[in-house]
Protein backbone atom coordinates (compact mmCIF):
# COMPACT_ATOMS: atom_id res chain seq x y z
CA UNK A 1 46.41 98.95 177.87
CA UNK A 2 48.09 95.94 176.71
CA UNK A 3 50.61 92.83 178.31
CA UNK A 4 54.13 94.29 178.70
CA UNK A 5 55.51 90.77 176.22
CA UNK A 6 53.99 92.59 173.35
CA UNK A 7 56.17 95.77 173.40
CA UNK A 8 59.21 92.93 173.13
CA UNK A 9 58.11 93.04 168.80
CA UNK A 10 59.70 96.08 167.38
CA UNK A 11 57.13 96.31 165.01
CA UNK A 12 54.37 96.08 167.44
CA UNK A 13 55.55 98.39 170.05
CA UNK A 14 55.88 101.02 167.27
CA UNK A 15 52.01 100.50 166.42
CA UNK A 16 51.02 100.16 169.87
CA UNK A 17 52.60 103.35 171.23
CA UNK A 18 51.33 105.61 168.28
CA UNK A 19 48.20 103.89 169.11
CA UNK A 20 48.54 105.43 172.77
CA UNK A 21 48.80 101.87 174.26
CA UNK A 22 50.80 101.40 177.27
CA UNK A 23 52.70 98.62 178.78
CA UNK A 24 50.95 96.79 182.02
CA UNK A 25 53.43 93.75 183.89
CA UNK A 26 50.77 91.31 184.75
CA UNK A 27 53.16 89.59 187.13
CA UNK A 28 53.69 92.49 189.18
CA UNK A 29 50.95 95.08 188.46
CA UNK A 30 51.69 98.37 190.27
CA UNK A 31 50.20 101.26 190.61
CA UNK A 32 50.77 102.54 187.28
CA UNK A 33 48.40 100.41 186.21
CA UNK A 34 45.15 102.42 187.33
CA UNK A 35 47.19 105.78 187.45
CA UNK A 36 47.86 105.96 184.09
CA UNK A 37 44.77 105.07 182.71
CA UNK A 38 42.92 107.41 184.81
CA UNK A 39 45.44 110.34 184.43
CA UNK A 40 44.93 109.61 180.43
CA UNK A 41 41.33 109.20 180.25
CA UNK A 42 40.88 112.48 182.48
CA UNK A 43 43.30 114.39 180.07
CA UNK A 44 42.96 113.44 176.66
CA UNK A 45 40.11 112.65 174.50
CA UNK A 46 40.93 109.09 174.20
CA UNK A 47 38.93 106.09 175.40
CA UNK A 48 40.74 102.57 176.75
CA UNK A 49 40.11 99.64 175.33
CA UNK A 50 40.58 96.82 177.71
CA UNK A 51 39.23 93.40 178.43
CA UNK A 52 37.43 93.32 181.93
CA UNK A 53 38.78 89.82 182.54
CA UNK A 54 42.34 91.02 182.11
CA UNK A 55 42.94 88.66 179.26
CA UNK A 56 40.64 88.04 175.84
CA UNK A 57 40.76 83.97 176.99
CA UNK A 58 38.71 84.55 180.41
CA UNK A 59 34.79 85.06 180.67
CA UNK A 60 35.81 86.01 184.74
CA UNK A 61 35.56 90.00 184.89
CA UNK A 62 37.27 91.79 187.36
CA UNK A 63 37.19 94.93 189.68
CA UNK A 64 40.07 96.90 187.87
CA UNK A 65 37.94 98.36 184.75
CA UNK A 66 35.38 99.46 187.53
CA UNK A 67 37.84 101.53 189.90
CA UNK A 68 39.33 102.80 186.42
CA UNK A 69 36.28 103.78 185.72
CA UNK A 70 34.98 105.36 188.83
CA UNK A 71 38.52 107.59 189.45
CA UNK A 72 38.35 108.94 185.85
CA UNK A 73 34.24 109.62 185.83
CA UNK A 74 33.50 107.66 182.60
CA UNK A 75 31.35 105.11 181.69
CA UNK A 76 31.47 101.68 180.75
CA UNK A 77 30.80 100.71 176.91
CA UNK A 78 30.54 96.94 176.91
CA UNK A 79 31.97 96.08 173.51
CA UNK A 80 31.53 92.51 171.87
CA UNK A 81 34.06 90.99 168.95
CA UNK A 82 32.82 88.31 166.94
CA UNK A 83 35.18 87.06 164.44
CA UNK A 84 38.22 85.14 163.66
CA UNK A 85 40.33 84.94 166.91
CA UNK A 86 44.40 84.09 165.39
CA UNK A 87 45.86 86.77 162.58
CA UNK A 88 45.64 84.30 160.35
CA UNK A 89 42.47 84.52 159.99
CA UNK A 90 42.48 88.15 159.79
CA UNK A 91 44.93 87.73 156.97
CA UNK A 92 41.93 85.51 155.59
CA UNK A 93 39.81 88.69 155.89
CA UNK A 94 37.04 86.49 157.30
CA UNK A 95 33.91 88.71 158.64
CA UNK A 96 34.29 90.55 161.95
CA UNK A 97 31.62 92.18 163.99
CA UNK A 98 32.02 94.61 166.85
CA UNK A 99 28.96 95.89 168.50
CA UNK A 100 28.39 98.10 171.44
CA UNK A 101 26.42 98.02 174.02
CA UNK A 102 24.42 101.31 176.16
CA UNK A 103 26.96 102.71 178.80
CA UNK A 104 27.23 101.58 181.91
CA UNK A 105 27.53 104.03 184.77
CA UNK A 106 29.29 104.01 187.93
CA UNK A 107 28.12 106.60 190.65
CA UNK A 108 31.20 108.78 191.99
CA UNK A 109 29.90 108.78 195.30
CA UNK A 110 29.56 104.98 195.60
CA UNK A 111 31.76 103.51 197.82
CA UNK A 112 33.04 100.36 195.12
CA UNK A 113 32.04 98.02 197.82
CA UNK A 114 31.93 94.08 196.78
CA UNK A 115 28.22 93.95 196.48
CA UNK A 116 28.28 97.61 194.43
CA UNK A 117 31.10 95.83 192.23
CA UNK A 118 29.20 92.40 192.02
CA UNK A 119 26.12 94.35 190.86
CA UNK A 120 27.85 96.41 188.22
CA UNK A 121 29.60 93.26 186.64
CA UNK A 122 26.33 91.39 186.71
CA UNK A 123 25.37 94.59 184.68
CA UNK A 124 28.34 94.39 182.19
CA UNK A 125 28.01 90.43 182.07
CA UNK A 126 24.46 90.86 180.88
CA UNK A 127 25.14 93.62 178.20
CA UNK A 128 27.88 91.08 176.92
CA UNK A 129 25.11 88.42 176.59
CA UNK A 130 22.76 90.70 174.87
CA UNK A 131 24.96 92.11 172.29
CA UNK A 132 26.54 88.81 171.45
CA UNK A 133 23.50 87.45 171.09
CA UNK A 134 21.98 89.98 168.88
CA UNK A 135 24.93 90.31 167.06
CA UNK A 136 25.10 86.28 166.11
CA UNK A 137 23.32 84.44 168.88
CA UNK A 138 25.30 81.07 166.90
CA UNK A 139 28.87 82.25 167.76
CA UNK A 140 31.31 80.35 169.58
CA UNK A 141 34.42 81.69 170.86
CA UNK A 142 37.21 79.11 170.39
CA UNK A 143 40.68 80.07 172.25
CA UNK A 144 43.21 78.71 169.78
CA UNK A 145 45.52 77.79 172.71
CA UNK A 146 42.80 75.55 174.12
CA UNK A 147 41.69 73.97 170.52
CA UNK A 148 45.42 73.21 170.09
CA UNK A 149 46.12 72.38 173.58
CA UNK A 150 43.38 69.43 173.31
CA UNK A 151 44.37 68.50 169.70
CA UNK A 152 47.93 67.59 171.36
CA UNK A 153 46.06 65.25 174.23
């Protein structure tokens, strides 16, 4: 699952659709957007990587990964990324950690009410907590549009 602007970059879009990404419009999300994840995680054996917030700047999850979730019967596996956050610093090769967390369940027959959904994010907020902290309990996330954004003030 990945922004629609990134399939724009040849180069990209060839790596991200023999990857088995797909393009989502974040503007104007449509159905598509839970179909085809579902459809694909029912049929293949292929997991989804996606960030719960919609975006890797935002800490705020949301509902979507849950109903995902729920229509395709598989669990949750918080994951946590702790390393350098621009390619640039890939290209550095500095260190990067990814740990996961125990999976996270989401009863079939449980209507995804708001409480039900505020209760399982609670759940997915914590494992991110614990498995950042275990994996470097020093780490601080720094969005590089926000460090430059302030550097320009």
């Amino acid at each position: 699952m990945a922004k629609q602007e990134l399939f724009k970059n040849p180069i990209l879009r060839y790596i991200l659709v023999h990857a088995n990404a797909f393009p989502v419009d974040r503007a104007n999300p449509g159905p598509s957007v839970i179909k085809t994840p579902v459809k694909n995680l029912r049929k293949k054996d292929l997991s989804l990587i996606m960030f719960p917030s919609g975006t890797r700047h935002s800490q705020e999850l949301k509902g979507g990964v849950l109903l995902i979730a729920k229509m395709a019967g598989v669990p949750i596996v918080p994951a946590v990324y702790q390393g350098p956050v621009t390619f640039g610093g890939l290209l550095k090769r500095q260190k990067i950690t990814v740990s996961f967390g125990e999976p996270i369940m989401i009863d079939r027959r449980v209507k995804l009410t708001e409480e039900y959904q505020a209760e399982i994010l609670a759940q997915m907020d914590q494992a991110f907590e614990k498995i950042d902290h275990e994996v470097d309990p020093n780490f601080v996330y720094l969005d590089p549009a926000e460090t430059k954004k302030n550097a320009e003030k």
